[in-house]
C-alpha atoms as a PDB file:
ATOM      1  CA  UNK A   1     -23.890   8.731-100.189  1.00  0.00           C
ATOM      2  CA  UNK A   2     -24.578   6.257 -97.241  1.00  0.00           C
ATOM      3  CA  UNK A   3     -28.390   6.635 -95.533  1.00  0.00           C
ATOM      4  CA  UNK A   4     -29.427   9.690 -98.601  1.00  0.00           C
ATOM      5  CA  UNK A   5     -31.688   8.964-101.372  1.00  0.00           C
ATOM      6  CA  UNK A   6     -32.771  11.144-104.036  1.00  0.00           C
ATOM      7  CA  UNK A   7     -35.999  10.863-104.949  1.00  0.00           C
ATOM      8  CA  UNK A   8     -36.572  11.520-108.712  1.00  0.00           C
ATOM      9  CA  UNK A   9     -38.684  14.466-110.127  1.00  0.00           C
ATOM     10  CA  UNK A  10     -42.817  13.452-110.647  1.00  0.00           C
ATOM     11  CA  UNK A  11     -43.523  14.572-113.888  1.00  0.00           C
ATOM     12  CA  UNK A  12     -47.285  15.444-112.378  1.00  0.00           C
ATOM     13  CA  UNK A  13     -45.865  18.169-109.709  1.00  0.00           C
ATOM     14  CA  UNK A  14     -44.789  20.069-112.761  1.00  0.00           C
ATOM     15  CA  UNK A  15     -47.674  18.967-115.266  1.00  0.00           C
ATOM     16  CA  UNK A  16     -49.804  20.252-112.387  1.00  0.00           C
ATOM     17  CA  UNK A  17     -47.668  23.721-112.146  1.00  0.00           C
ATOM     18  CA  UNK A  18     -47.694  24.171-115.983  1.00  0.00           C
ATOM     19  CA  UNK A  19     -51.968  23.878-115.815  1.00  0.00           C
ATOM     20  CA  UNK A  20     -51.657  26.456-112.954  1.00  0.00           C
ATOM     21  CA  UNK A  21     -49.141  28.449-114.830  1.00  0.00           C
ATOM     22  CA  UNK A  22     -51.765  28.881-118.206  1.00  0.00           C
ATOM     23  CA  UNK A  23     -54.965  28.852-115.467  1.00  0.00           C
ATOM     24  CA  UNK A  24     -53.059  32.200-113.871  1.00  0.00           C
ATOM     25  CA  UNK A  25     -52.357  33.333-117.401  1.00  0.00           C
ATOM     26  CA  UNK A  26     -55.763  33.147-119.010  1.00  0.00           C
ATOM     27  CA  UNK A  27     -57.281  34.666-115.923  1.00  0.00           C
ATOM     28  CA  UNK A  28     -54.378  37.531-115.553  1.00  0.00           C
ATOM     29  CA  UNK A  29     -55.321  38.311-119.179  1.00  0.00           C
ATOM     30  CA  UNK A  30     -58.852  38.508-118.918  1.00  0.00           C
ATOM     31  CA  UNK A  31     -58.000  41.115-115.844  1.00  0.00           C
ATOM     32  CA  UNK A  32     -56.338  42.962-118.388  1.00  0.00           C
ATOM     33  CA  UNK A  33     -59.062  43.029-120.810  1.00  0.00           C
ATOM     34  CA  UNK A  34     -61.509  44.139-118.106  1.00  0.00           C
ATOM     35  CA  UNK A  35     -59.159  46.735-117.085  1.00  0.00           C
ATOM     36  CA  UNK A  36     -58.582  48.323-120.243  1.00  0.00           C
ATOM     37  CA  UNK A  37     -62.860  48.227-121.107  1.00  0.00           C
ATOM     38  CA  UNK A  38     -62.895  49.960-118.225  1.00  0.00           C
ATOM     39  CA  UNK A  39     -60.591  52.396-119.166  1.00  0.00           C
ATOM     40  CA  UNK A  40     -62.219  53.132-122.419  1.00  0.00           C
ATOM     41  CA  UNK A  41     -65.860  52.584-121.392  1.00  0.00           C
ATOM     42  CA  UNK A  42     -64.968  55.323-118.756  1.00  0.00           C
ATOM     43  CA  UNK A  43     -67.146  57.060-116.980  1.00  0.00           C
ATOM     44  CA  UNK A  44     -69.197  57.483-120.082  1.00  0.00           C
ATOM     45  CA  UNK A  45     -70.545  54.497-119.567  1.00  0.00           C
ATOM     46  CA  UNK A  46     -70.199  53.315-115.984  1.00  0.00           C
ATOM     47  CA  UNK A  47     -71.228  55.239-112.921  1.00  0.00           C
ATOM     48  CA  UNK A  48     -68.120  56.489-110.827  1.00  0.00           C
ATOM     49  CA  UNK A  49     -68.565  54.775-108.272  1.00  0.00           C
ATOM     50  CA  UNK A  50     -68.946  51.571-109.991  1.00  0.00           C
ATOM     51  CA  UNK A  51     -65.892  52.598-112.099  1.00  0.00           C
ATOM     52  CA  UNK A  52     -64.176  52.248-108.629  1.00  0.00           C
ATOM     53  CA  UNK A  53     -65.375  49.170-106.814  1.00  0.00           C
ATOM     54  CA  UNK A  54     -64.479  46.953-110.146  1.00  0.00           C
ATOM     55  CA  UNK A  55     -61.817  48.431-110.155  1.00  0.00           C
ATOM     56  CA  UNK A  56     -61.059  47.631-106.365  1.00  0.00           C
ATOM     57  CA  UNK A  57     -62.367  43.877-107.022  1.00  0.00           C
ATOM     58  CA  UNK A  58     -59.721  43.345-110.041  1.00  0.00           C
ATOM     59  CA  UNK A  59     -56.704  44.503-107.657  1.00  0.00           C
ATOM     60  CA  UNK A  60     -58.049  41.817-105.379  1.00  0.00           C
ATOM     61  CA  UNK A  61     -58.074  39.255-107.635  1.00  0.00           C
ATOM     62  CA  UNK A  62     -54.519  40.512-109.134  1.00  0.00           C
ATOM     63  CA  UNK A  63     -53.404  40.026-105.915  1.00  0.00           C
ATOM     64  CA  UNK A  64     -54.356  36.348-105.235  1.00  0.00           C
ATOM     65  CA  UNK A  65     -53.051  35.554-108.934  1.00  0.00           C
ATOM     66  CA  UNK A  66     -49.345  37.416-107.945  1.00  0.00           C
ATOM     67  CA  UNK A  67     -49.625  35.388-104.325  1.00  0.00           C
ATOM     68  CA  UNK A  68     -49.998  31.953-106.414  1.00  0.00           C
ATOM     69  CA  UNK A  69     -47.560  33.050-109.264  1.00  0.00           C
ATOM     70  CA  UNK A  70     -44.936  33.974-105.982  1.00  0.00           C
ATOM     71  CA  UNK A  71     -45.623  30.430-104.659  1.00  0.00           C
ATOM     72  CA  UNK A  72     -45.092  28.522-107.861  1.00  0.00           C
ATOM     73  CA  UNK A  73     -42.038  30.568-108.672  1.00  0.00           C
ATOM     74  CA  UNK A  74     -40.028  29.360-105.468  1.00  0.00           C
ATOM     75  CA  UNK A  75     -40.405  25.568-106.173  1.00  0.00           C
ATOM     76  CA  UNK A  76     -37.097  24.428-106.890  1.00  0.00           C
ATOM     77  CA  UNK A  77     -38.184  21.671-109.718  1.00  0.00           C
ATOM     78  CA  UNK A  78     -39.540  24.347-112.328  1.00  0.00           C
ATOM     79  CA  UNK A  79     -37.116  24.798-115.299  1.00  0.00           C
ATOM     80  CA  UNK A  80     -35.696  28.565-117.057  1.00  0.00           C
ATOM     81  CA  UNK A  81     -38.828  28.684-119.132  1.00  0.00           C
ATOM     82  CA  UNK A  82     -41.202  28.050-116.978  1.00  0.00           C
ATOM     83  CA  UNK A  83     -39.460  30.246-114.013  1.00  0.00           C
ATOM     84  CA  UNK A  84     -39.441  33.101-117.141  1.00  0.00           C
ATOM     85  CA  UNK A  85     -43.125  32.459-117.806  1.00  0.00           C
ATOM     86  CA  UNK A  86     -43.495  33.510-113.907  1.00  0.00           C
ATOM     87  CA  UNK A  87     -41.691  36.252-113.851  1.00  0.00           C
ATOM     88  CA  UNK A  88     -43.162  37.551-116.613  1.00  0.00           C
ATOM     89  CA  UNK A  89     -46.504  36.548-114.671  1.00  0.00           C
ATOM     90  CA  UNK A  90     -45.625  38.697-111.600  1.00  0.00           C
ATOM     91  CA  UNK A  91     -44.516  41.513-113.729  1.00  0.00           C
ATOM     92  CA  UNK A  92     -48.077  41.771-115.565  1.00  0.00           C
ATOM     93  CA  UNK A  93     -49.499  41.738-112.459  1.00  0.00           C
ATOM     94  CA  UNK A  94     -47.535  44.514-110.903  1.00  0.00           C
ATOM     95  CA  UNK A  95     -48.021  46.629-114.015  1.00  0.00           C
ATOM     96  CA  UNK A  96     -51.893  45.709-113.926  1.00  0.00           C
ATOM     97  CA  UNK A  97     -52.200  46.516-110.447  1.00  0.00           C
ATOM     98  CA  UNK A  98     -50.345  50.079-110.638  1.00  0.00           C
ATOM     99  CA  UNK A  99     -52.771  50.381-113.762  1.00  0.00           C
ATOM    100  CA  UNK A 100     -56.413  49.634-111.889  1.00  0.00           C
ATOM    101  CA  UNK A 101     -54.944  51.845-109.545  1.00  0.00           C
ATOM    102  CA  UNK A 102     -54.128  54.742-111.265  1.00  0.00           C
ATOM    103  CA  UNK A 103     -57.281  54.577-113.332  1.00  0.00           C
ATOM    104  CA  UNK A 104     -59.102  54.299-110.216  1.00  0.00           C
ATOM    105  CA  UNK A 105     -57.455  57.583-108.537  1.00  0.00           C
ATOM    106  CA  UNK A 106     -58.097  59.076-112.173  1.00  0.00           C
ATOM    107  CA  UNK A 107     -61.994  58.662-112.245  1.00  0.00           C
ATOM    108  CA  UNK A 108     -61.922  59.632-108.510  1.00  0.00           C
ATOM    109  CA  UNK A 109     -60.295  62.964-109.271  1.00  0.00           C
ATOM    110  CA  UNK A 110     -62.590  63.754-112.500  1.00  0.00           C
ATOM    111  CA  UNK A 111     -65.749  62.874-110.107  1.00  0.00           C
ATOM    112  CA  UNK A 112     -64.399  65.381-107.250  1.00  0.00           C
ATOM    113  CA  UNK A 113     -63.323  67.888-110.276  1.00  0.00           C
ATOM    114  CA  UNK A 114     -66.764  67.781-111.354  1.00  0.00           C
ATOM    115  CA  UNK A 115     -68.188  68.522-107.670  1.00  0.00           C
ATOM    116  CA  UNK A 116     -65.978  71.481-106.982  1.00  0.00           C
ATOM    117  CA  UNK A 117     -66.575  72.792-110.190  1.00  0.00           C
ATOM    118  CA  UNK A 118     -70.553  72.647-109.472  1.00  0.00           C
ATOM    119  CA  UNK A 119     -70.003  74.358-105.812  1.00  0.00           C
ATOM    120  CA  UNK A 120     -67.276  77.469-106.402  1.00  0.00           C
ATOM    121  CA  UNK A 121     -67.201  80.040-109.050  1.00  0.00           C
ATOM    122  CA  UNK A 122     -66.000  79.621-112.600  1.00  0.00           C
ATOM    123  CA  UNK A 123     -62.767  82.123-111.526  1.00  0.00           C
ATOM    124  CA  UNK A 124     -62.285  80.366-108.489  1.00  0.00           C
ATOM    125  CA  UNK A 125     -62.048  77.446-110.665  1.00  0.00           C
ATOM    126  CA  UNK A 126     -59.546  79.017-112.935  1.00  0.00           C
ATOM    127  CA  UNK A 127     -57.540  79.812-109.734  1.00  0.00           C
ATOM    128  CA  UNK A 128     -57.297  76.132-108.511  1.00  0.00           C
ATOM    129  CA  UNK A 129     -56.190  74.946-111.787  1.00  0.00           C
ATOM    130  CA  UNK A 130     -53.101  77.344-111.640  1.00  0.00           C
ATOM    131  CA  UNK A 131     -52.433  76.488-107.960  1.00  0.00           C
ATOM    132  CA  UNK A 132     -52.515  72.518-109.278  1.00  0.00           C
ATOM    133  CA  UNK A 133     -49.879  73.566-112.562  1.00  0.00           C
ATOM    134  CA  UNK A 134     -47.804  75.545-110.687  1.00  0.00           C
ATOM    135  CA  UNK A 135     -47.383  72.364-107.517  1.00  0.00           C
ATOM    136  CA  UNK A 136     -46.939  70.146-110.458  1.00  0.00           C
ATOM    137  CA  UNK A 137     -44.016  72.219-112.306  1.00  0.00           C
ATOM    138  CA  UNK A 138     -42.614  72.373-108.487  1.00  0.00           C
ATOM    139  CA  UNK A 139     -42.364  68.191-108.058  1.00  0.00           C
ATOM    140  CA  UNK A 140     -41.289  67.806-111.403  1.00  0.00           C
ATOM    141  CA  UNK A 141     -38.401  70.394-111.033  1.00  0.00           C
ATOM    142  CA  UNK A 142     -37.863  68.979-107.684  1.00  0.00           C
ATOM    143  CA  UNK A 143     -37.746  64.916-108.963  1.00  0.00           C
ATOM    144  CA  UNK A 144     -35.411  66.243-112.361  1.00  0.00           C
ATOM    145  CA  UNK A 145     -32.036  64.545-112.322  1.00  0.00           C
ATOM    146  CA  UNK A 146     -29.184  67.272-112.001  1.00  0.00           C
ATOM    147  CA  UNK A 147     -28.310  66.367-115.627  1.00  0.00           C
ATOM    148  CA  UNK A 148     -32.117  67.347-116.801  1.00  0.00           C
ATOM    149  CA  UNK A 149     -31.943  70.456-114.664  1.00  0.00           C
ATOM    150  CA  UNK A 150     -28.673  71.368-116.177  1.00  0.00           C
ATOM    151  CA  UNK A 151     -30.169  70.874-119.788  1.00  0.00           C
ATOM    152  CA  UNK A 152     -32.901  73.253-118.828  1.00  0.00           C
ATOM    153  CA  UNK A 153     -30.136  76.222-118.259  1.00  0.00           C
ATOM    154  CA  UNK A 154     -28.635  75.349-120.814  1.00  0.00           C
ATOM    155  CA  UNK A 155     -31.840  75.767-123.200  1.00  0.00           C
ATOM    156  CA  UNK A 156     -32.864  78.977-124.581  1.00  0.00           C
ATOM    157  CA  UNK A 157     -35.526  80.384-122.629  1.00  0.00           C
ATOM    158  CA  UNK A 158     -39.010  79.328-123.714  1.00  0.00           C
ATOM    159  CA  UNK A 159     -42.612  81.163-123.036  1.00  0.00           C
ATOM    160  CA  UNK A 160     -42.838  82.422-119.319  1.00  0.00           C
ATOM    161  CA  UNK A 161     -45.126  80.391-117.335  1.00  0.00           C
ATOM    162  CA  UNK A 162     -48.345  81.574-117.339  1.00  0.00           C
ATOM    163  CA  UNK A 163     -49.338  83.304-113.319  1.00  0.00           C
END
């Protein structure tokens, strides 16, 4: 090839990405152990509220770690393993992020359950837990795959629902 050269691979690009690689990996992990304390300190422990800005401040700091593990993963001079360790990266940090924010939404809900509980009556209560069961059994019935809905008339007919 006349006027091309090819310039060799620097070992130190991909030193450098292998240091980031196990800095985003220690620091994805300790996410995850704060995370789960979190989740079994509760709200026990930890004011709600509190419960919910960590929680807030560990999605942002998930999300710079997936930005950095998305950058590193489109170099082109990073080999299977190390593209695997990445990917592998991201998908911790997907599952971590769904995690904070479920748990989040879940503290949220017992905090507001708590409230209503403290400003209606013990029957109107009772009545707002059935309205919740019977919405859920609708979206479930309503997300089912034909082939679990089919299964269901095929089944023997269990308890009725409670009303």
């Amino acid at each position: 090839m006349r006027g091309a050269t090819v310039e060799p691979v620097r070992g130190d690009g991909t030193e450098r990405a292998q240091e980031d690689i196990s800095d985003l990996l220690i620091t994805v992990t300790t996410i995850e152990g704060r995370v789960l304390r979190l989740v079994r300190e509760g709200d026990r422990e930890i004011p709600v509220e509190d419960l919910a800005n960590e929680l807030t401040l560990l999605s942002r700091d998930l999300r710079r770690c997936y930005r950095r593990a998305q950058d590193l993963s489109e170099r082109r001079d990073l080999g299977f393993r190390t593209q695997r360790k990445l990917r592998h990266l991201q998908q911790q940090c997907i599952w971590l992020y769904r995690k904070a924010h479920q748990e989040r939404a879940f503290f949220q809900k017992l905090q507001l359950e708590a409230r209503l509980r403290r400003v209606i009556s013990e029957e109107a209560f009772g009545l707002y837990q059935q309205l919740l069961w019977a919405d859920h059994e609708e979206r479930r019935l309503a997300a089912s795959e034909d082939s679990a809905v089919a299964a269901l008339l095929l089944a023997e007919p269990a308890e009725p629902s409670p009303t």
